[in-house]
Every structure is written in C-alpha cells, then in structure tokens.
Protein backbone atom coordinates (compact mmCIF):
# COMPACT_ATOMS: atom_id res chain seq x y z
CA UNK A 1 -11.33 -12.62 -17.28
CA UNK A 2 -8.89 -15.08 -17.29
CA UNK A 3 -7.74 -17.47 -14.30
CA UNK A 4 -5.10 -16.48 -12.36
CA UNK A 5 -1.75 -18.45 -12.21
CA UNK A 6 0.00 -19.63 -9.39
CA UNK A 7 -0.39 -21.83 -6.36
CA UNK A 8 -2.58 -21.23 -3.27
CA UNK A 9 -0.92 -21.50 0.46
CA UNK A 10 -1.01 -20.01 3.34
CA UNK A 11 1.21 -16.99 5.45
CA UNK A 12 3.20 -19.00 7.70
CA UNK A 13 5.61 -16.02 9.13
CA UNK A 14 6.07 -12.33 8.19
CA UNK A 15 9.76 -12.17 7.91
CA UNK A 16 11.91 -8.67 7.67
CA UNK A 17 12.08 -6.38 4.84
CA UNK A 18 8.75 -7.17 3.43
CA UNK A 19 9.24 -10.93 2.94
CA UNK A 20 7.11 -13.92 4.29
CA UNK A 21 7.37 -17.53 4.29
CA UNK A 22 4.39 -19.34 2.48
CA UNK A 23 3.50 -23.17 2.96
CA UNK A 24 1.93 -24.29 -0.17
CA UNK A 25 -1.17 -26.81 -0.38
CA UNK A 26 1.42 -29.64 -1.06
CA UNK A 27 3.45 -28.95 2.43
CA UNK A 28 6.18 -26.73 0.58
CA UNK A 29 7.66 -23.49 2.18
CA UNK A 30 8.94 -20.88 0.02
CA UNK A 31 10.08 -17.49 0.88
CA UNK A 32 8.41 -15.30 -1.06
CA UNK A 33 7.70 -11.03 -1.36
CA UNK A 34 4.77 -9.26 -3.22
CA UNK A 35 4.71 -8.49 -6.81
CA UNK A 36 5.07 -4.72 -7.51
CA UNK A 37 1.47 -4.47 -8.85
CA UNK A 38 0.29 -6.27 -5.80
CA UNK A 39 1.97 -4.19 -3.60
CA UNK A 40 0.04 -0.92 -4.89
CA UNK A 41 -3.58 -2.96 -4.14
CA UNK A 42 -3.87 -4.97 -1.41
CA UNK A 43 -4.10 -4.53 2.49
CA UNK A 44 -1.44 -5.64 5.08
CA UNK A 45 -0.35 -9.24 4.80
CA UNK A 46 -0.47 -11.06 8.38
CA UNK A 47 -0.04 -14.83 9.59
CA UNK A 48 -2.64 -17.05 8.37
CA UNK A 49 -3.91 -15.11 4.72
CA UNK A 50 -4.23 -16.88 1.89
CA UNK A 51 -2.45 -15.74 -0.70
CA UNK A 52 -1.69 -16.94 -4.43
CA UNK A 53 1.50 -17.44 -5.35
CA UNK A 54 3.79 -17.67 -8.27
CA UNK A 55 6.42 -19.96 -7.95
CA UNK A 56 10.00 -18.84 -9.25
CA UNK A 57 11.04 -21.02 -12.67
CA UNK A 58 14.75 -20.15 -11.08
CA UNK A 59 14.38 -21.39 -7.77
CA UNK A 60 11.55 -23.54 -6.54
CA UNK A 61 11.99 -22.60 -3.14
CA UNK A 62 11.28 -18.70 -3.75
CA UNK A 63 8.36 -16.29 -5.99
CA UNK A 64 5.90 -13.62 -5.37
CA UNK A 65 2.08 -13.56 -3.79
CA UNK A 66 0.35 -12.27 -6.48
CA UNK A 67 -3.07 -11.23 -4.95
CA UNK A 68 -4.18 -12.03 -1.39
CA UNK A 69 -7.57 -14.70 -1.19
C-alpha cells in the first residue's frame, strides 16, 4: 500500500454547503471540501478532526480532505 499524499491539519470551521476551513501543520488556512471518493466513506466531519489534505496546484489557498485521521 502506498503512502498517501497530501498535508495533515486540522478542522478549524465547518462552513456552508459542505465546505470547511483547514489550518495546516505550517499555520496555513485553506478552504477546502471532500473528494468524491471520500465523501462515499467516511463519517461526519466536525471542528477539531484531523484530516489529510491535498493542496490545489491552482490555488494554494484551496483542495480537498482526502481521508479523515
């Protein structure tokens, strides 16, 4: 099994339609939503989960949790 890519942070704020602001290890906030896949799997995301995230090649300040730690 490989190692999976992204960034670890932390749910700072649920925000509306299904996005949340994440504050990455290095003090960063993005805003971010759930990858499709992701969506199907996991359990409600709240304040305070730690969450991996990929980080948008596009726009640093956006991306996608990919699975919830």
């Amino acid at each position: 099994m490989s190692e999976p890519r992204g960034e670890q942070g932390v749910v700072a704020e649920v925000l509306p339609k299904g996005l949340f602001r994440v504050t990455l290890k290095d003090g960063r906030q993005l805003q971010v939503g759930i990858t499709p896949s992701a969506r199907h799997s996991m359990v409600r995301i709240i304040s305070g989960d730690r969450v991996l995230v990929e980080v948008s090649p596009r726009d640093p300040t956006r991306g996608h949790i990919t699975t919830k730690l």
